[in-house]
N, C-alpha and C. Protein backbone atom coordinates (compact mmCIF):
# COMPACT_ATOMS: atom_id res chain seq x y z
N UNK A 1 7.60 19.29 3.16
CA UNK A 1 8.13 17.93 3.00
C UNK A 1 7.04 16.95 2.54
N UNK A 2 6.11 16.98 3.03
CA UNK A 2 4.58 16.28 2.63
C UNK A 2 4.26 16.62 1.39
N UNK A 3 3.93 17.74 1.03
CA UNK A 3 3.70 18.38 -0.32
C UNK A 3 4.98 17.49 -0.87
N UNK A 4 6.37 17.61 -0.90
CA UNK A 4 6.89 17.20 -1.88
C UNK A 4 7.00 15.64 -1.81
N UNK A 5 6.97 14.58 -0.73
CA UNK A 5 6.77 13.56 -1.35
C UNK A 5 5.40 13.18 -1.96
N UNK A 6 4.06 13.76 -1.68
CA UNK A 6 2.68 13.57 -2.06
C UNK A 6 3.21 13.93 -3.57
N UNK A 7 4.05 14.68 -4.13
CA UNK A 7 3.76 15.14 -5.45
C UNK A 7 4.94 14.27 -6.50
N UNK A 8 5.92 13.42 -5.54
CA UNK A 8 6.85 12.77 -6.46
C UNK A 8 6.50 10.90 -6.47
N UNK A 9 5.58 10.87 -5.78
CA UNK A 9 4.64 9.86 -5.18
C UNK A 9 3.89 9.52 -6.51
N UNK A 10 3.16 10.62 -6.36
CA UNK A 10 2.38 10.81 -7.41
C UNK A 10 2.46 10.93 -9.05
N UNK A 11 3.39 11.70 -9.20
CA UNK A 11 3.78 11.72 -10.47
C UNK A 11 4.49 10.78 -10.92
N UNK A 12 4.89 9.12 -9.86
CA UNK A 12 5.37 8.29 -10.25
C UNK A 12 4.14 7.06 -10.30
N UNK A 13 3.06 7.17 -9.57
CA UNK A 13 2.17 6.65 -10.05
C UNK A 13 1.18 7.45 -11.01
N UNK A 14 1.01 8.08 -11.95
CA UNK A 14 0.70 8.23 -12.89
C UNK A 14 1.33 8.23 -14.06
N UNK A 15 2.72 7.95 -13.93
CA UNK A 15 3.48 7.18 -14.86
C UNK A 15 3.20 6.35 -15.25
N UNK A 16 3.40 5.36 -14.03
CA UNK A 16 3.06 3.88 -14.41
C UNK A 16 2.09 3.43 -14.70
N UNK A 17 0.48 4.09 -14.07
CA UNK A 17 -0.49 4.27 -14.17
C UNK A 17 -0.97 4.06 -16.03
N UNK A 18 -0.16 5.04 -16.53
CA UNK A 18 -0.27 5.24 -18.34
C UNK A 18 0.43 3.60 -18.92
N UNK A 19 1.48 3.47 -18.21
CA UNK A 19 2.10 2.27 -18.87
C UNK A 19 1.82 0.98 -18.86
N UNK A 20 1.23 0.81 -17.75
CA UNK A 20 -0.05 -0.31 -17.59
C UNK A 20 -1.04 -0.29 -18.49
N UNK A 21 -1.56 1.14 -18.32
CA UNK A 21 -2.96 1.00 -19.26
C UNK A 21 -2.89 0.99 -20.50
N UNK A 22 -1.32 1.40 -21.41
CA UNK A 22 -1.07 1.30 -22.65
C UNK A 22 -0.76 -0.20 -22.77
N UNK A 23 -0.31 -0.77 -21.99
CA UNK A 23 0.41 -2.30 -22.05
C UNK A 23 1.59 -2.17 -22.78
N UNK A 24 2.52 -1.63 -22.14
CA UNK A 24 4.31 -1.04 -22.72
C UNK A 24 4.50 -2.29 -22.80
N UNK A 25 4.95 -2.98 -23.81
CA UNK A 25 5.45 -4.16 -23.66
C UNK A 25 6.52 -4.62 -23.15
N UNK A 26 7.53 -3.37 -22.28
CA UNK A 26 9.00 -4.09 -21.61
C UNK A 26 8.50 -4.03 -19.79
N UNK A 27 7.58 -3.09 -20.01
CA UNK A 27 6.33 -3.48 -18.35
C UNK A 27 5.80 -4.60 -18.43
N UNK A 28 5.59 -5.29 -19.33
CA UNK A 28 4.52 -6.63 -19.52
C UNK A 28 5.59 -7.56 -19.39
N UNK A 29 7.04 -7.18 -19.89
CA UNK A 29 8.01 -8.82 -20.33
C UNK A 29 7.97 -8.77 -18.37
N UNK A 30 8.43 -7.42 -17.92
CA UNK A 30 9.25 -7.33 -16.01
C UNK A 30 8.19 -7.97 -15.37
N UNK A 31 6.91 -7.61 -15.66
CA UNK A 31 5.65 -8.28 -15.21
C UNK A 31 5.88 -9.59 -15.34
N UNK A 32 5.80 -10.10 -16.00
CA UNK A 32 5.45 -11.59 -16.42
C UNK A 32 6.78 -12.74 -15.76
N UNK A 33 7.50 -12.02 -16.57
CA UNK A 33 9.24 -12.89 -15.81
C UNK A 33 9.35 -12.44 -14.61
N UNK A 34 8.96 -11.76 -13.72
CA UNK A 34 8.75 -11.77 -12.71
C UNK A 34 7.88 -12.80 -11.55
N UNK A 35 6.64 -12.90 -12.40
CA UNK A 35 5.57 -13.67 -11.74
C UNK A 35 6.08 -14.92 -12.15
N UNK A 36 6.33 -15.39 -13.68
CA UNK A 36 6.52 -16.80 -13.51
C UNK A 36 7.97 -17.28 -12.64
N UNK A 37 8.78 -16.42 -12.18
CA UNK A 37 9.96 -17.22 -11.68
C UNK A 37 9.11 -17.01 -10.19
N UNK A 38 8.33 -16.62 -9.32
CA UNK A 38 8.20 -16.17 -8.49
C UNK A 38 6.80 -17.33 -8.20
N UNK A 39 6.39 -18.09 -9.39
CA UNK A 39 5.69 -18.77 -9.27
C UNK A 39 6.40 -20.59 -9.62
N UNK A 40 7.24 -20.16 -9.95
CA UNK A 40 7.69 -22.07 -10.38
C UNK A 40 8.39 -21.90 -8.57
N UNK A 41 9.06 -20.94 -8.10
CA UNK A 41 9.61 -20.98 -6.57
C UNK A 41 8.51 -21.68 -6.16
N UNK A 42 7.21 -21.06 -5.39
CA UNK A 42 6.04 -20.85 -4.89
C UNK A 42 5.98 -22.67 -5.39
N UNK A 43 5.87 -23.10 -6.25
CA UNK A 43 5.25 -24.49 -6.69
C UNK A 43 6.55 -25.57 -5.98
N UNK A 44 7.72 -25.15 -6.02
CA UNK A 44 8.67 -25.88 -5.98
C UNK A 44 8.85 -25.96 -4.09
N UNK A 45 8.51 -25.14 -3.27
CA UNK A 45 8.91 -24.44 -1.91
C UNK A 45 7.45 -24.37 -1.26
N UNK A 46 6.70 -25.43 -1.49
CA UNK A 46 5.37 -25.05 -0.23
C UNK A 46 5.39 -24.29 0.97
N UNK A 47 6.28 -24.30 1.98
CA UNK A 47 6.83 -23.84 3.01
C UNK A 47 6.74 -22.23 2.60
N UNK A 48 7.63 -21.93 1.65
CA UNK A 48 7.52 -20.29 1.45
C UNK A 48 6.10 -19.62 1.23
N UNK A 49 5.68 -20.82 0.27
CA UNK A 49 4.24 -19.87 -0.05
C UNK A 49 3.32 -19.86 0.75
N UNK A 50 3.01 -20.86 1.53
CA UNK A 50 2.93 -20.83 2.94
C UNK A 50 3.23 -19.85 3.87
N UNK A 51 3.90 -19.25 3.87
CA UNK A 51 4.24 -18.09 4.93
C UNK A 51 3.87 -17.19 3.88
N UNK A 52 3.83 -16.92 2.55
CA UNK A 52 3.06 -15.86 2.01
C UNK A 52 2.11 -15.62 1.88
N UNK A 53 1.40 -16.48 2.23
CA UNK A 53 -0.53 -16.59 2.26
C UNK A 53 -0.69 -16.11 3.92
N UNK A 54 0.50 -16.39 4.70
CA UNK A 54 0.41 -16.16 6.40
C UNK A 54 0.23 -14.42 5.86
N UNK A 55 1.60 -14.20 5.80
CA UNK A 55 2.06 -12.92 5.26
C UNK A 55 1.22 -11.80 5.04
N UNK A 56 0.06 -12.17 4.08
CA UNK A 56 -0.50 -11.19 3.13
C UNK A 56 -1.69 -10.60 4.09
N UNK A 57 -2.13 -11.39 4.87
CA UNK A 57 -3.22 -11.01 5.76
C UNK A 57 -2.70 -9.81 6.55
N UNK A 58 -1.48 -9.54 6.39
CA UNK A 58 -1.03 -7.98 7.00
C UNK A 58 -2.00 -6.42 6.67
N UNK A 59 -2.54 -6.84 5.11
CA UNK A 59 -2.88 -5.97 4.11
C UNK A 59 -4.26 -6.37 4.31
N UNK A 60 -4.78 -7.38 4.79
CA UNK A 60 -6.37 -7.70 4.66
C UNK A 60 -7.20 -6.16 5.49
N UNK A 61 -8.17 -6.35 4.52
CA UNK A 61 -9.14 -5.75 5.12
C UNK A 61 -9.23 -5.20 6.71
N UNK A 62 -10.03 -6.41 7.18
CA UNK A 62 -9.94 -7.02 8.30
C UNK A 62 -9.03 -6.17 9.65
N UNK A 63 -7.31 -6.04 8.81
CA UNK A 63 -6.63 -5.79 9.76
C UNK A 63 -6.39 -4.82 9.79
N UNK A 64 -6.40 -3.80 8.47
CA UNK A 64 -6.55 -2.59 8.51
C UNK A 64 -7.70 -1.89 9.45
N UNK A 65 -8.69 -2.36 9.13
CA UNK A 65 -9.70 -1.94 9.79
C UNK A 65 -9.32 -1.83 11.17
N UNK A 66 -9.00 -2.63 11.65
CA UNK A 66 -8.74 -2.83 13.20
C UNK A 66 -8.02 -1.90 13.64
N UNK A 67 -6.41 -1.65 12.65
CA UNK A 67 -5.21 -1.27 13.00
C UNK A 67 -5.67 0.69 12.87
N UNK A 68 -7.00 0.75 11.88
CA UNK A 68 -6.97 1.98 11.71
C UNK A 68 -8.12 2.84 12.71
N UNK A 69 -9.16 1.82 12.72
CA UNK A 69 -10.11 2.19 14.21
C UNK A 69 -9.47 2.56 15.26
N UNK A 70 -8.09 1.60 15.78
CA UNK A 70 -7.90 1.75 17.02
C UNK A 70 -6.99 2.92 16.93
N UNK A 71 -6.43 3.63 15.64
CA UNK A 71 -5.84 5.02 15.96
C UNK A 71 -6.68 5.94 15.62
N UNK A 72 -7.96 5.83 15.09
CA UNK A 72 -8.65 6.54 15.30
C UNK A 72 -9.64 6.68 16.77
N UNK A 73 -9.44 5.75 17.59
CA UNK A 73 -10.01 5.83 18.88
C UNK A 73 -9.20 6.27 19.61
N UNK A 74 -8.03 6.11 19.53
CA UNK A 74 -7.16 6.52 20.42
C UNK A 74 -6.79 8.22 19.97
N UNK A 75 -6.85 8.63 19.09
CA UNK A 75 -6.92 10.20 19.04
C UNK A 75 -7.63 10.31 19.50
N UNK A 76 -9.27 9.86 19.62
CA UNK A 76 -10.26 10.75 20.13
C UNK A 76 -9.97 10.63 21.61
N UNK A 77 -9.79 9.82 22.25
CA UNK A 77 -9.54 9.71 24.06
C UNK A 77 -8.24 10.60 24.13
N UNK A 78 -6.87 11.32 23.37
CA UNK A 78 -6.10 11.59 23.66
C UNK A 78 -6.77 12.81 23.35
N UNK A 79 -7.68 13.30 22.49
CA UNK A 79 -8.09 14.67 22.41
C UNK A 79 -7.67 15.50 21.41
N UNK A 80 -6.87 14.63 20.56
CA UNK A 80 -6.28 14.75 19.46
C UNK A 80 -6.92 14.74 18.49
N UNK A 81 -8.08 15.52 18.48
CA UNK A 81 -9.24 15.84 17.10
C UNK A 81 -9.42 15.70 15.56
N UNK A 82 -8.26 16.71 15.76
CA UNK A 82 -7.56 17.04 14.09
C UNK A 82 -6.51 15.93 13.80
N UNK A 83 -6.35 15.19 14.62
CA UNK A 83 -5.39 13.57 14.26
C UNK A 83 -6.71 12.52 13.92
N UNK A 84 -7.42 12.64 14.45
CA UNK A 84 -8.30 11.82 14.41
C UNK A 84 -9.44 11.71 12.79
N UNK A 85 -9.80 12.99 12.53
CA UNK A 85 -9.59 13.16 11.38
C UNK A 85 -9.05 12.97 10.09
N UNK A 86 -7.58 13.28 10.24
CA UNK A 86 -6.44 12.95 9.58
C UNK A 86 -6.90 11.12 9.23
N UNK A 87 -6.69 10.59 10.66
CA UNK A 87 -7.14 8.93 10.41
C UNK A 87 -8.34 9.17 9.73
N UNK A 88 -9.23 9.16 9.84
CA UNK A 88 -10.61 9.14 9.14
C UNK A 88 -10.71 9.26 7.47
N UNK A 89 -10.25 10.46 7.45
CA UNK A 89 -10.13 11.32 6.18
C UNK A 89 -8.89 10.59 5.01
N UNK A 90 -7.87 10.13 5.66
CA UNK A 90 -6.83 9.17 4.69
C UNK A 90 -7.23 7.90 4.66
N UNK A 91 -7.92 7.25 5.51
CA UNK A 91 -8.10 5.59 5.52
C UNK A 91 -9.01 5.51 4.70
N UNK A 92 -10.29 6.21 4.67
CA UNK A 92 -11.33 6.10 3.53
C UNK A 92 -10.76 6.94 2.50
N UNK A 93 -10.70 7.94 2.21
CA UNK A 93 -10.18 8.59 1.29
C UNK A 93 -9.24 8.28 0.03
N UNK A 94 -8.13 7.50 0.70
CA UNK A 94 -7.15 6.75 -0.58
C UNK A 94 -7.89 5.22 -0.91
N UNK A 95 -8.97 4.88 -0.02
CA UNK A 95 -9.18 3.80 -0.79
C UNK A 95 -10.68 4.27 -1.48
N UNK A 96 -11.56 5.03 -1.27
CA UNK A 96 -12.12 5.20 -2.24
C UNK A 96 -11.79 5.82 -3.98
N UNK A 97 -10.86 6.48 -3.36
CA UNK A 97 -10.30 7.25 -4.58
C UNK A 97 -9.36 6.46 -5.58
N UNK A 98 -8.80 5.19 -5.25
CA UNK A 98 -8.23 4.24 -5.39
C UNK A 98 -9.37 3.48 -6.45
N UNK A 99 -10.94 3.69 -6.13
CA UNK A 99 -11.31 2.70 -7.10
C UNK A 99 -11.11 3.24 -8.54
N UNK A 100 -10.98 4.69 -8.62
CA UNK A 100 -11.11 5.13 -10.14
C UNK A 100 -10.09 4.88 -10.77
N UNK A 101 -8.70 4.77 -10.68
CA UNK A 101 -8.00 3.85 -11.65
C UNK A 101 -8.16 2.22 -11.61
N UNK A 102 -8.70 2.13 -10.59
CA UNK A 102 -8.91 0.39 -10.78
C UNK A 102 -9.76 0.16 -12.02
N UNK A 103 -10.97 1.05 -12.00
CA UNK A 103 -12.18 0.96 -13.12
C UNK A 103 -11.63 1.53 -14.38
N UNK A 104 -10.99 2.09 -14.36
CA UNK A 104 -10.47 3.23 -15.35
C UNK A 104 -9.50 2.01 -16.18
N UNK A 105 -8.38 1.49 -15.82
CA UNK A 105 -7.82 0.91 -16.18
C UNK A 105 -7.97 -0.39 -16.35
N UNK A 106 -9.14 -1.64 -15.43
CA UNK A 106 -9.55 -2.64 -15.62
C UNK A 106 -8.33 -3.71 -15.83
N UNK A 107 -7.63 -3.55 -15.59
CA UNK A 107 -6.42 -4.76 -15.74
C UNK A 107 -6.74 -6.02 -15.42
N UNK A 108 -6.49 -6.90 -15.84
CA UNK A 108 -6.52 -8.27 -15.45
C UNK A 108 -5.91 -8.93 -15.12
N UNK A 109 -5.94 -9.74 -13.50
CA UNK A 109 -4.82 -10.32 -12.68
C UNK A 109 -4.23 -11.29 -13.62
N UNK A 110 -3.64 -12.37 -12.92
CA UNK A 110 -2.62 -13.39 -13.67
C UNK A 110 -3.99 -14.71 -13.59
N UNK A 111 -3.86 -15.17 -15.07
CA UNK A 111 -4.66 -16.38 -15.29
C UNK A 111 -4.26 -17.53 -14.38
N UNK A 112 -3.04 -17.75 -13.73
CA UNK A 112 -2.58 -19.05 -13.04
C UNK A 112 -2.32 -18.62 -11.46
N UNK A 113 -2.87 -17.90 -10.63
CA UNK A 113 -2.88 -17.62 -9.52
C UNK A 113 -2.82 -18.44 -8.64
N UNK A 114 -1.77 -18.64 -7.23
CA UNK A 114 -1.95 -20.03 -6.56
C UNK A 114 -2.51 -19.73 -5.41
N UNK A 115 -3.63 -18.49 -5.11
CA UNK A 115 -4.86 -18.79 -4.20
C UNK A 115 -5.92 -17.89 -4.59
N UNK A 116 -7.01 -17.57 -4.58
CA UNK A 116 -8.05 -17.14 -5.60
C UNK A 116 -8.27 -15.59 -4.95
N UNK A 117 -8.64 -15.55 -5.82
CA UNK A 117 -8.56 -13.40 -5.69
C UNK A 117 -9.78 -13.03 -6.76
N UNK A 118 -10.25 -12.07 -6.86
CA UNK A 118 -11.13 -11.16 -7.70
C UNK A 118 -11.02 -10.27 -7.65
N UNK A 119 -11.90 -9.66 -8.87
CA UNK A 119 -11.50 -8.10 -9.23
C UNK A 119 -10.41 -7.49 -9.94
N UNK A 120 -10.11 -6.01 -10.23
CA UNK A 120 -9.38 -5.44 -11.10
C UNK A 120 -7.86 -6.03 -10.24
N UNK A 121 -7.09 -5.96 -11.65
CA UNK A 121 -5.62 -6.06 -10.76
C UNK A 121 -4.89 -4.75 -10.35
N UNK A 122 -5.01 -3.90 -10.83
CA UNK A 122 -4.33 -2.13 -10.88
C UNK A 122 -5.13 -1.38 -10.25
N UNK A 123 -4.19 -0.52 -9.04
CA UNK A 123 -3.34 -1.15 -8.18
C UNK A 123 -3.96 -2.15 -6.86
N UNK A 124 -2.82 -3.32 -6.72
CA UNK A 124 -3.44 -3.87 -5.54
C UNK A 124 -4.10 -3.66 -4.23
N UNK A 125 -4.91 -4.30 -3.99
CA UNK A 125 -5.92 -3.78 -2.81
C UNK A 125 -4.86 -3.80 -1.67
N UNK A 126 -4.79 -5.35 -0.81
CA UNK A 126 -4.16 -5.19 -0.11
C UNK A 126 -2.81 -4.39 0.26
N UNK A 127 -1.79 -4.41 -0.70
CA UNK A 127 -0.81 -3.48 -0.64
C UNK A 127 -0.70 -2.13 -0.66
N UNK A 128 -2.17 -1.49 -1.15
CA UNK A 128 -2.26 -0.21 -1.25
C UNK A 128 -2.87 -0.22 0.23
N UNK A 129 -3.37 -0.80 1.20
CA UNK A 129 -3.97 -0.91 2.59
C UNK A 129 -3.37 -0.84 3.09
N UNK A 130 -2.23 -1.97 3.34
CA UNK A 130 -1.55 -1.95 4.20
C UNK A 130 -0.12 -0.99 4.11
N UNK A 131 0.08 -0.29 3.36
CA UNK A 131 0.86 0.84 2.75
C UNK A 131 -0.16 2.54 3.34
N UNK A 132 -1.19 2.29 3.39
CA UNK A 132 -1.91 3.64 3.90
C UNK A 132 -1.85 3.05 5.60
N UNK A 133 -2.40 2.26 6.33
CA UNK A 133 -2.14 1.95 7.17
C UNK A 133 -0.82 2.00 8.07
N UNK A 134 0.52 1.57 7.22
CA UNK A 134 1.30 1.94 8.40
C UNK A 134 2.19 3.64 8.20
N UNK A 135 1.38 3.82 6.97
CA UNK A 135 1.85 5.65 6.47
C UNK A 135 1.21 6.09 7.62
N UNK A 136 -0.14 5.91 7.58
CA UNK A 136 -0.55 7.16 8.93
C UNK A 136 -0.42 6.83 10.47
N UNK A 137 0.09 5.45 10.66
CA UNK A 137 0.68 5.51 12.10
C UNK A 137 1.83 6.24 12.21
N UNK A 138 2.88 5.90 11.04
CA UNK A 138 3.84 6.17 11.32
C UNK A 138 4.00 8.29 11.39
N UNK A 139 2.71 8.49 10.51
CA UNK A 139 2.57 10.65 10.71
C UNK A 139 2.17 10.35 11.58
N UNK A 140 1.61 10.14 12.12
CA UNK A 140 1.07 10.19 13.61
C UNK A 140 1.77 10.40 14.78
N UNK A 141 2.85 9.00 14.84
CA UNK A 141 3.75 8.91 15.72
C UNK A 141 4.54 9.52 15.60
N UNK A 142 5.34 9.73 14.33
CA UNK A 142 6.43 10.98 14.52
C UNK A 142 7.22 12.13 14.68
N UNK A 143 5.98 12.63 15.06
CA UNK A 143 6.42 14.15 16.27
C UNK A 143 6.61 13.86 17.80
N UNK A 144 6.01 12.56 17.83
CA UNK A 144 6.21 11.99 19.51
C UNK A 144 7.32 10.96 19.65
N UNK A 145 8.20 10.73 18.58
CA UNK A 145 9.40 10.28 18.69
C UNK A 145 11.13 11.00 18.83
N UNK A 146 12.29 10.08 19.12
CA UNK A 146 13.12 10.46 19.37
C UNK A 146 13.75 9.91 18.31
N UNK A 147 15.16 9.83 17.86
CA UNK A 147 15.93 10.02 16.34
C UNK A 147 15.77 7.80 16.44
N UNK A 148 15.89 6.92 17.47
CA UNK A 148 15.68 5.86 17.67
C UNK A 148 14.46 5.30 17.42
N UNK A 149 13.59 6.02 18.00
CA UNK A 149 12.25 5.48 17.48
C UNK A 149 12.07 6.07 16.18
N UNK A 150 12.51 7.00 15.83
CA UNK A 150 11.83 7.25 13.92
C UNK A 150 12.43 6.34 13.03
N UNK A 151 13.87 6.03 13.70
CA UNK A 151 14.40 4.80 12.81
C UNK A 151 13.78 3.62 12.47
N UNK A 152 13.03 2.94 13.86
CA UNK A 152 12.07 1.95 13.79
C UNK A 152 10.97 1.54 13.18
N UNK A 153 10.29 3.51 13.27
CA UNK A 153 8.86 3.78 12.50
C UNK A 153 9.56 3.33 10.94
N UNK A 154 10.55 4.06 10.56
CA UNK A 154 10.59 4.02 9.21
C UNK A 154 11.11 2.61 9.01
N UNK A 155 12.01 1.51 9.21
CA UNK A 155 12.04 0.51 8.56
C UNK A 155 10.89 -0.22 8.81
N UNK A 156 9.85 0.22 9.86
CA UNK A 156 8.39 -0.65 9.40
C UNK A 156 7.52 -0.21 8.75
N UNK A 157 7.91 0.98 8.43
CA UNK A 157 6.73 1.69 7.27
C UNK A 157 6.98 1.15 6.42
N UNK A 158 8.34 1.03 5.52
CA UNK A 158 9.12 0.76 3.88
C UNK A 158 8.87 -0.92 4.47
N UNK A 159 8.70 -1.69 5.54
CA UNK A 159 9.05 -3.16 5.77
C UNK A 159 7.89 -3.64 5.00
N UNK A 160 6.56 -3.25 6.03
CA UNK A 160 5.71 -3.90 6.00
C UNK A 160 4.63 -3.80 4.26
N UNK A 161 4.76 -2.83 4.05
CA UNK A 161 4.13 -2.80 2.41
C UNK A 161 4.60 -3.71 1.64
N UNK A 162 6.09 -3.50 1.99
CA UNK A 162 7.06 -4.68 0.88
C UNK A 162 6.76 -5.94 0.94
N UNK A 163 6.57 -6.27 2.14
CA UNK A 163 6.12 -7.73 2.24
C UNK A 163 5.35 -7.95 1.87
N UNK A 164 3.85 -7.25 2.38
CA UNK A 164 2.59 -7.47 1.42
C UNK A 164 2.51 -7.41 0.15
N UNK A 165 3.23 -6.56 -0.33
CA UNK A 165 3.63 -6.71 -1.72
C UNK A 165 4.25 -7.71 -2.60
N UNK A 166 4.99 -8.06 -2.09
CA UNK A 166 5.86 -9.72 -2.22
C UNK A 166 4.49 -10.83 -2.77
N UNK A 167 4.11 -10.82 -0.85
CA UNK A 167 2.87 -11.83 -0.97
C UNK A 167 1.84 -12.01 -2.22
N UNK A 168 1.37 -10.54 -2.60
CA UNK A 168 0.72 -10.68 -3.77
C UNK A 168 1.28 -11.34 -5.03
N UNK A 169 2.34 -10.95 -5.20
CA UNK A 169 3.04 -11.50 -6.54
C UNK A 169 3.55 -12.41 -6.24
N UNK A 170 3.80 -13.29 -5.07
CA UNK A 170 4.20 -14.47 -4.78
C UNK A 170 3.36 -15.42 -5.27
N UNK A 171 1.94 -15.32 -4.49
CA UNK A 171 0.93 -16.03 -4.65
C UNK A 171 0.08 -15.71 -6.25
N UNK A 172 0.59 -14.91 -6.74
CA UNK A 172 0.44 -14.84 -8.51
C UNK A 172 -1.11 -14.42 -8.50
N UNK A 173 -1.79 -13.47 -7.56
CA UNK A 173 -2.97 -12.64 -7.60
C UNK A 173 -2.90 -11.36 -8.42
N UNK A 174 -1.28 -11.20 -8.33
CA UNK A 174 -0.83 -9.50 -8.85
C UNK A 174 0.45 -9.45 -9.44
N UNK A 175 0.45 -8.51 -10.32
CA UNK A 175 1.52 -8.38 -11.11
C UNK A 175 2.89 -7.78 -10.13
N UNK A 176 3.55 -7.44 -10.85
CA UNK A 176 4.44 -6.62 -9.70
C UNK A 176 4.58 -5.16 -9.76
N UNK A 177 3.98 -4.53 -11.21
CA UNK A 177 3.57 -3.21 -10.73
C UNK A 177 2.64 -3.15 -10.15
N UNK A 178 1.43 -4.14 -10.19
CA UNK A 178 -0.14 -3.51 -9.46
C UNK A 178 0.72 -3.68 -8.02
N UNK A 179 1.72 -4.25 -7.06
CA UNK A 179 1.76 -3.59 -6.28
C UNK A 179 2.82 -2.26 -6.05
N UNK A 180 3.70 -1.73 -7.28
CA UNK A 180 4.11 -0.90 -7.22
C UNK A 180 3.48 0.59 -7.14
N UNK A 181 2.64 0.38 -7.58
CA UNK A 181 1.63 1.28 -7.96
C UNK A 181 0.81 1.66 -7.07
N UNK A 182 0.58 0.14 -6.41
CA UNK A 182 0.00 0.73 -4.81
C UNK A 182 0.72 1.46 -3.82
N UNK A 183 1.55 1.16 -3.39
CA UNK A 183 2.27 2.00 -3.19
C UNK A 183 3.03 3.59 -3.31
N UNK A 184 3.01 3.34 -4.25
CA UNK A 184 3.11 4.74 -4.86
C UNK A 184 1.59 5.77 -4.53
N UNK A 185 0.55 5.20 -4.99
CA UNK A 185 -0.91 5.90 -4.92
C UNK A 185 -1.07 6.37 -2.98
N UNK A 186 -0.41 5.42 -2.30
CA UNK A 186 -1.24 5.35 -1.30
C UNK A 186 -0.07 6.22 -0.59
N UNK A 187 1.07 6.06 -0.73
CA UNK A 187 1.98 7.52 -0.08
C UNK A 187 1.47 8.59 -0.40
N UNK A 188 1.31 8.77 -1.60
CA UNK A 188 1.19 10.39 -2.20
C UNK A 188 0.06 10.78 -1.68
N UNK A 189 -1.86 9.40 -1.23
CA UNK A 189 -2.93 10.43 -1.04
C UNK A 189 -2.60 10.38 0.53
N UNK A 190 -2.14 9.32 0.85
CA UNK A 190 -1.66 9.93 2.35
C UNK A 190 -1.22 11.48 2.86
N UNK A 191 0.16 11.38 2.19
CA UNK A 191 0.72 12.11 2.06
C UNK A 191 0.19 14.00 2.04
N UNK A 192 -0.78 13.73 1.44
CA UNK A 192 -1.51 14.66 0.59
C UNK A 192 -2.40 15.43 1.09
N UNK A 193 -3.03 14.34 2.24
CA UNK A 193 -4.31 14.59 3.03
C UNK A 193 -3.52 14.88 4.39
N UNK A 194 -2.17 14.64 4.34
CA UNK A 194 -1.97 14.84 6.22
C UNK A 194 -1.44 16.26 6.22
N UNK A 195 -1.10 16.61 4.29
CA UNK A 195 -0.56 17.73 4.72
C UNK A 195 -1.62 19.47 5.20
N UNK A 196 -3.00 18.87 4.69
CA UNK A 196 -3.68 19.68 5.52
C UNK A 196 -3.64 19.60 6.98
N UNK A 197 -3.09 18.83 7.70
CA UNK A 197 -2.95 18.73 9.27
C UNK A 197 -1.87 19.03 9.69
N UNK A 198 -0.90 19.82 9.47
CA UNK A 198 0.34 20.03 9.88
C UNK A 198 0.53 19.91 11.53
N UNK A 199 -0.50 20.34 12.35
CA UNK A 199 -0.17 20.18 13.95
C UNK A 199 -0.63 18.84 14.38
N UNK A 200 -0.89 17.99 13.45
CA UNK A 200 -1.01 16.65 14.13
C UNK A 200 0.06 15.68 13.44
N UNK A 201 0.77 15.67 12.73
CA UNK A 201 1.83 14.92 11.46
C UNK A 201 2.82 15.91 11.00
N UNK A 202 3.40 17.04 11.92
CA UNK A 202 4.54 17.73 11.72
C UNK A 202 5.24 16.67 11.24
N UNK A 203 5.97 16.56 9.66
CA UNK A 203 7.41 15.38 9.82
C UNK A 203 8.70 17.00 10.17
N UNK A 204 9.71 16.43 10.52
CA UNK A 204 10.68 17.56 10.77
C UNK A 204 11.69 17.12 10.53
């Protein structure tokens, strides 16, 4: 099951991956009419964009870090080795590996951004973070759940990326594939890396 979403994950970000870097021009019109209606809102609705600048800090650094230390501490006190690992090995792993299409492809965010950002735009940082982040709580947790709690795991796995994702293209730092794309990248190396751990991230 891992193997096959890591590989349809994948082969959908290296799709898009090509179509970005060619600059398809009906990716560039969805891009663009996307951001500017998403930005005259944002100008017109302080209040919203406001809660999207709250929002985005889901995906920061910062909170990943936190959110991913403390399941990597907590495998090690549960004795859960090869989970612990798993955390280790996917949290650094998809984001280092993450820089080579950033460099590779060099995209450039949106010239009119309404809070300041740097760096490549493809694929987004935060959204590809906070998209690896609640992927490996949620392998983690779900061999120790019941059909109620996996329901939960999963509308906050698919919840919380989306939002961060939003936020980026709200606040006009990112296109709306650079966060599709994150997404996509960060299931599949998840995905990819837990499936060497099968006794710690059984999905069933």
């Amino acid at each position: 099951m891992l193997v096959v979403i890591a590989a349809a994950a994948g082969a959908g970000f290296a799709i898009l991956a090509l179509l970005v870097a060619l600059d398809a021009a009906w990716v560039r019109d969805i891009d663009v009419g996307i951001h500017d209606s998403l930005r005259r809102f944002g100008l017109a609705h302080p209040a919203w964009l406001a809660t999207m600048r709250a929002l985005t800090y889901l995906g920061d650094p910062v909170t990943v870090t936190i959110v991913d230390c403390t399941a990597f501490v907590v495998c090690l006190v549960r004795r859960r080795f090869e989970a612990a690992i798993f955390v280790a090995s996917a949290g650094l792993g998809v984001w280092l590996v993450s820089r080579v299409p950033r460099a590779l492809i060099a995209r450039d965010r949106p010239e009119d951004a309404l809070w300041p950002a740097d760096g490549h735009a493809f694929p987004s940082g935060h959204t590809m973070s906070a998209t690896t982040m609640v992927v490996i709580v949620a392998l983690l947790v779900w061999p120790l759940l019941g059909r109620i709690g996996r329901i939960w795991v999963l509308a906050a796995a698919v919840a919380i990326p989306a939002v961060v994702g939003l936020t980026r293209v709200a606040g006009g730092v990112h296109w709306p594939t650079d966060a599709l794309g994150s997404l996509l990248f960060s299931l599949a190396g998840v995905c990819a890396i837990a499936a060497f751990y099968p006794n710690s991230v059984t999905v069933r």
